[in-house]
PDB file of N, CA and C in Angstrom:
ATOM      1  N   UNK A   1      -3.109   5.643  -1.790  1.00  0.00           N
ATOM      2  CA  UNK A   1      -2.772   4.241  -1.610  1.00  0.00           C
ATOM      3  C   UNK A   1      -2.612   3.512  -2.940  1.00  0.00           C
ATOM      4  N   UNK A   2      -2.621   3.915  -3.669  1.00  0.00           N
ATOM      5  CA  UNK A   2      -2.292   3.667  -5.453  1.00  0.00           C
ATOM      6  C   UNK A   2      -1.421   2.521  -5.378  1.00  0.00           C
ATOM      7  N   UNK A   3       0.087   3.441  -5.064  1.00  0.00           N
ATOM      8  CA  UNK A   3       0.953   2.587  -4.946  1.00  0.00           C
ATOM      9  C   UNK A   3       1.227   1.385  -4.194  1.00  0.00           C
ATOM     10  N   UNK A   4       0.375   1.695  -3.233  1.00  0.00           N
ATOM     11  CA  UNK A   4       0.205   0.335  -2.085  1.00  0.00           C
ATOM     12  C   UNK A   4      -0.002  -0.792  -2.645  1.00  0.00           C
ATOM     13  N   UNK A   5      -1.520  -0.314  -3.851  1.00  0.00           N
ATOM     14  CA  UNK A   5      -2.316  -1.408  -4.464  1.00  0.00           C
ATOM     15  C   UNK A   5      -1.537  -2.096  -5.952  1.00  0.00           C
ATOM     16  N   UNK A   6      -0.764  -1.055  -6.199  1.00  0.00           N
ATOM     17  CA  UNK A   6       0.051  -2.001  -7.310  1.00  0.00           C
ATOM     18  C   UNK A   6       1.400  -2.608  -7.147  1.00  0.00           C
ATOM     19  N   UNK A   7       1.702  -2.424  -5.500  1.00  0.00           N
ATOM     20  CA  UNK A   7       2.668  -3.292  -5.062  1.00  0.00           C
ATOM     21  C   UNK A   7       2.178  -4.484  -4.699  1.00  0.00           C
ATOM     22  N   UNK A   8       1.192  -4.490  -4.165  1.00  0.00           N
ATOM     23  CA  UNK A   8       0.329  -5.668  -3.875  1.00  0.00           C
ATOM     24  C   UNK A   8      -0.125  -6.427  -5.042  1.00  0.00           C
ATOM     25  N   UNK A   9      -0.553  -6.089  -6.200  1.00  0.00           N
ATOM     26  CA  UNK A   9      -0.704  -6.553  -7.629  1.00  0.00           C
ATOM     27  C   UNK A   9      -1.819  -7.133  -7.325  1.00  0.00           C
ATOM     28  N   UNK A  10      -3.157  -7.229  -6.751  1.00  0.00           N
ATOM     29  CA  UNK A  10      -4.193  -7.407  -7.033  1.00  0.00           C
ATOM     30  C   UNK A  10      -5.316  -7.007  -8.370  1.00  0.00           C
ATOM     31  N   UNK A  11      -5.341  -7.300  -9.196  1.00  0.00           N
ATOM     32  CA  UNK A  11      -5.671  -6.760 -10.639  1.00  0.00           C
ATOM     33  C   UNK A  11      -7.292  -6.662 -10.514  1.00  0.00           C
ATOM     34  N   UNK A  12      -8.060  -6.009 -10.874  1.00  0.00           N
ATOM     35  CA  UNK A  12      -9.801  -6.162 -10.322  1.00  0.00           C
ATOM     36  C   UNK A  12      -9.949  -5.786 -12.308  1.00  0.00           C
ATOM     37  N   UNK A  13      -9.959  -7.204 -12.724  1.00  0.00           N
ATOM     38  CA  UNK A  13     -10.716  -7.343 -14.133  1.00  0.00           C
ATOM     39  C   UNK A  13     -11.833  -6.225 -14.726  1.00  0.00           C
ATOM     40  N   UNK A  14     -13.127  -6.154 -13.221  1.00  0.00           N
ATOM     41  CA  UNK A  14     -14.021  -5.442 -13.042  1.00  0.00           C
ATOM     42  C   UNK A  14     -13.789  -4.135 -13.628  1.00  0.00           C
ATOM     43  N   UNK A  15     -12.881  -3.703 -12.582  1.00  0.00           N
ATOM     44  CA  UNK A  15     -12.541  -2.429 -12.483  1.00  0.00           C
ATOM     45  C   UNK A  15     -11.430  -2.011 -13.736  1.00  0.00           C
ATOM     46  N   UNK A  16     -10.846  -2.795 -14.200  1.00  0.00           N
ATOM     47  CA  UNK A  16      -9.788  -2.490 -14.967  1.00  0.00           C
ATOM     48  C   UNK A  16      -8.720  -1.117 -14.506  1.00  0.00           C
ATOM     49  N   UNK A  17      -8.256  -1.573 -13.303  1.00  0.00           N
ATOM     50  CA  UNK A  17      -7.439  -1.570 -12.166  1.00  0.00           C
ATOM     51  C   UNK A  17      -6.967  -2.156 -10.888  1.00  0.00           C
ATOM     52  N   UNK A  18      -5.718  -1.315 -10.545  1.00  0.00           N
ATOM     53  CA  UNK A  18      -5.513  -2.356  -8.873  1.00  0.00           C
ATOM     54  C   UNK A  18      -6.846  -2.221  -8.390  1.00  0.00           C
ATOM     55  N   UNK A  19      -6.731  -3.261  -7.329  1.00  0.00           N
ATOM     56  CA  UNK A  19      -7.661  -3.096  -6.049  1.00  0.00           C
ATOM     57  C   UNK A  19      -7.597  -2.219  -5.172  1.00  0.00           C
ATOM     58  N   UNK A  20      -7.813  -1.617  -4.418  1.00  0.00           N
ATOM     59  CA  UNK A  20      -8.022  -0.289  -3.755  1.00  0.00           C
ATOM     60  C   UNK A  20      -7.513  -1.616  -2.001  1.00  0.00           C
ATOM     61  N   UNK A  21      -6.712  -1.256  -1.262  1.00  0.00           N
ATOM     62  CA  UNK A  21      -6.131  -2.447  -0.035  1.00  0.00           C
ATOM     63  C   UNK A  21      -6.566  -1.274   0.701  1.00  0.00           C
ATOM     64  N   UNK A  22      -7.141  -2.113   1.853  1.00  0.00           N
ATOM     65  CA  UNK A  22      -7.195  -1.566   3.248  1.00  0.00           C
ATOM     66  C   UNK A  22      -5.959  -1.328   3.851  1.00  0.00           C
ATOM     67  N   UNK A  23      -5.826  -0.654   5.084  1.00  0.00           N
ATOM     68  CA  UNK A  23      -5.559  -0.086   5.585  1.00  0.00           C
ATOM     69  C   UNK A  23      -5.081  -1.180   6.924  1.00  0.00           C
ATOM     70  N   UNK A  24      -6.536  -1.124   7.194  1.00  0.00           N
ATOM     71  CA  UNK A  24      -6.692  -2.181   8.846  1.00  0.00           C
ATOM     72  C   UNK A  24      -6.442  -1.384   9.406  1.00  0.00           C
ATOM     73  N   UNK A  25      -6.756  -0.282   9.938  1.00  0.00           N
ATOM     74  CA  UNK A  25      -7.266   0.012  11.494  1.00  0.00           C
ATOM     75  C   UNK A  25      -8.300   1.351  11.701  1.00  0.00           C
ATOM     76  N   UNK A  26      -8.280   2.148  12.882  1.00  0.00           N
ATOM     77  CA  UNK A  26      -8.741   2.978  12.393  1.00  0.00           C
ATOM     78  C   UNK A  26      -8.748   4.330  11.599  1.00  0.00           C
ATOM     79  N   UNK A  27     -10.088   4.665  11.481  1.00  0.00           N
ATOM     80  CA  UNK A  27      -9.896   5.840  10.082  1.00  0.00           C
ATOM     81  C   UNK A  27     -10.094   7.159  10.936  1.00  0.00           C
ATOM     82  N   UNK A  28      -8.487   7.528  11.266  1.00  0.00           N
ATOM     83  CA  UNK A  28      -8.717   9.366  11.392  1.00  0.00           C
ATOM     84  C   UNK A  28      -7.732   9.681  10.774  1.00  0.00           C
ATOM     85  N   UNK A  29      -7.318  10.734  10.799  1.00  0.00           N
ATOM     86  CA  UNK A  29      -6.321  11.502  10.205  1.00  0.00           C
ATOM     87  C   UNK A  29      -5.236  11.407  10.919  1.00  0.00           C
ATOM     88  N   UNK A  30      -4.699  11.049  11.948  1.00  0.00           N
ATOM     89  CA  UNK A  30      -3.783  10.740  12.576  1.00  0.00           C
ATOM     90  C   UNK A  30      -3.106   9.045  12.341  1.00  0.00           C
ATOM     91  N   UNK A  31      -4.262   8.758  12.199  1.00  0.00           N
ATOM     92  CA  UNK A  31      -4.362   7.189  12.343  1.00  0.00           C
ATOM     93  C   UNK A  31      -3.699   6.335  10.956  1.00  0.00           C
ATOM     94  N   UNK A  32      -4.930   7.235  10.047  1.00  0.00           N
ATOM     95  CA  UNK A  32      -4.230   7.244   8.745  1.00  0.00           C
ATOM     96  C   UNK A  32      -2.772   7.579   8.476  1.00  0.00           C
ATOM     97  N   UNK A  33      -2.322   8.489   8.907  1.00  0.00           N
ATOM     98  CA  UNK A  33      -0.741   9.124   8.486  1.00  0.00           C
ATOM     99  C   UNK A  33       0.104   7.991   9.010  1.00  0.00           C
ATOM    100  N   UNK A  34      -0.193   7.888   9.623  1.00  0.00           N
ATOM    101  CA  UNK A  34       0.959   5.834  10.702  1.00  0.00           C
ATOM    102  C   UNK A  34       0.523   5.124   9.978  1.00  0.00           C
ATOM    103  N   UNK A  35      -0.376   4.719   9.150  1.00  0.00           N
ATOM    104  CA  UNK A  35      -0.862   3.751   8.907  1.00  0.00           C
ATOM    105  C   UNK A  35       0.105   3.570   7.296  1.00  0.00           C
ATOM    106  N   UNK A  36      -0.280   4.842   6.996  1.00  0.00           N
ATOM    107  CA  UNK A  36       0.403   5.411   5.566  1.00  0.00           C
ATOM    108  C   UNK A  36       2.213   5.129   5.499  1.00  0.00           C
ATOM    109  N   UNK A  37       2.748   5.129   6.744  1.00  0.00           N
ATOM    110  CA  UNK A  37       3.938   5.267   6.706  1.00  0.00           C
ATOM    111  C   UNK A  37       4.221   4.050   7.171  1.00  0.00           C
ATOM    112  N   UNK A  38       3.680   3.372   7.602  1.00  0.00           N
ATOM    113  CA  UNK A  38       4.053   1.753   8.315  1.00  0.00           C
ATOM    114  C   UNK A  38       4.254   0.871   6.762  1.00  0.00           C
ATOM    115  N   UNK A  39       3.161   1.398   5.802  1.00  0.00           N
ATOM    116  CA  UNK A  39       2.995   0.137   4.501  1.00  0.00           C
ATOM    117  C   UNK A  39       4.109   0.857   3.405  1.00  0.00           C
ATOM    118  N   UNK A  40       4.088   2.405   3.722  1.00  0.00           N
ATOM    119  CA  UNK A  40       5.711   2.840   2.575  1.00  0.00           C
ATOM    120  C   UNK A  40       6.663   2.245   3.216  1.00  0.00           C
ATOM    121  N   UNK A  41       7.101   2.151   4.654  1.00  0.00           N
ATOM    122  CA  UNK A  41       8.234   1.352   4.857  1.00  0.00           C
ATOM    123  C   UNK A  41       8.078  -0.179   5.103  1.00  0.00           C
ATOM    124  N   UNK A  42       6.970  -0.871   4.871  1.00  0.00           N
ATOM    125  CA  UNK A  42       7.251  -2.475   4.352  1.00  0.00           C
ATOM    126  C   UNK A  42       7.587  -2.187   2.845  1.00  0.00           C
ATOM    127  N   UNK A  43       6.955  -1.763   1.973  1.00  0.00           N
ATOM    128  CA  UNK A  43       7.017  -2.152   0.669  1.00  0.00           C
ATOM    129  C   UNK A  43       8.725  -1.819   0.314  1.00  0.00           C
ATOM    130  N   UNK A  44       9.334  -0.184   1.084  1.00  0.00           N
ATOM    131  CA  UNK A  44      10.922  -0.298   1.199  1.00  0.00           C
ATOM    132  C   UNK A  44      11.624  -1.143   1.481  1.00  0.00           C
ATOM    133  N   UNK A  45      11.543  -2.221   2.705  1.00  0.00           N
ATOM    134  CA  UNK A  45      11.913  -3.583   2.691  1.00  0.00           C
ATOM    135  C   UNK A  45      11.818  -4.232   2.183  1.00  0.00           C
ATOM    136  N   UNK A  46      10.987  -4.488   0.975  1.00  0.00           N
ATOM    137  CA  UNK A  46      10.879  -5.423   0.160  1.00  0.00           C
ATOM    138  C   UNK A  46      11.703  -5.367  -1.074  1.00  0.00           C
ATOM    139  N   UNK A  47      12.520  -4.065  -1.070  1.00  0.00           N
ATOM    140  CA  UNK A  47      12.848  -3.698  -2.208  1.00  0.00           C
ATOM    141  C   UNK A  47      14.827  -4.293  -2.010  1.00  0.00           C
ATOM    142  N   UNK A  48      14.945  -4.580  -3.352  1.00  0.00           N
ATOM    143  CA  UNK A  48      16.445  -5.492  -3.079  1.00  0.00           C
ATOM    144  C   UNK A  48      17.162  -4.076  -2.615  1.00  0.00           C
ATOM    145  N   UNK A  49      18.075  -4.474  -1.717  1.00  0.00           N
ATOM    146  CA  UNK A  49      19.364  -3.823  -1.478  1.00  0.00           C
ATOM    147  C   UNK A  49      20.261  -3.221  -2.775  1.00  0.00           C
ATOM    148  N   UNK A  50      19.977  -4.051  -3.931  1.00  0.00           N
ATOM    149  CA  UNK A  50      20.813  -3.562  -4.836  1.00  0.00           C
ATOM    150  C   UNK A  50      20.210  -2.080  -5.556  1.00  0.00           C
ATOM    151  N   UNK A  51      18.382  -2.333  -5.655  1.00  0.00           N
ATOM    152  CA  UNK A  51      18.113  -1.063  -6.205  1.00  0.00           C
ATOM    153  C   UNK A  51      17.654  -0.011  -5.053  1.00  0.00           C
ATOM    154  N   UNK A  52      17.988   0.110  -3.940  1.00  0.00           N
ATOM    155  CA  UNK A  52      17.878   0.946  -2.856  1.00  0.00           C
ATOM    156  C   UNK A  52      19.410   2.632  -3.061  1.00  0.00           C
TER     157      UNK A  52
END
């Protein structure tokens, strides 16, 4: 979720890194893999048409 967290740009001073973003829902391995693929294809929408 790396990339999740530096699309999101939450900066943790603390940590001297992104923030680590939830997920929101539940945690299995199934659950996770949808979950994983629902936030790669928002962050693809977000991305301009021109650099697609």
């Amino acid at each position: 979720m790396a990339p999740y967290a530096v699309w999101r740009g939450l900066w943790s001073v603390k940590r001297g890194t992104y923030r680590n973003q939830p997920l929101c829902g539940p945690h299995d391995a199934v659950a996770d893999c949808k979950l994983l693929l629902a936030k790669l294809e928002q962050m693809a929408q977000a991305v301009p048409a021109a650099r697609r």
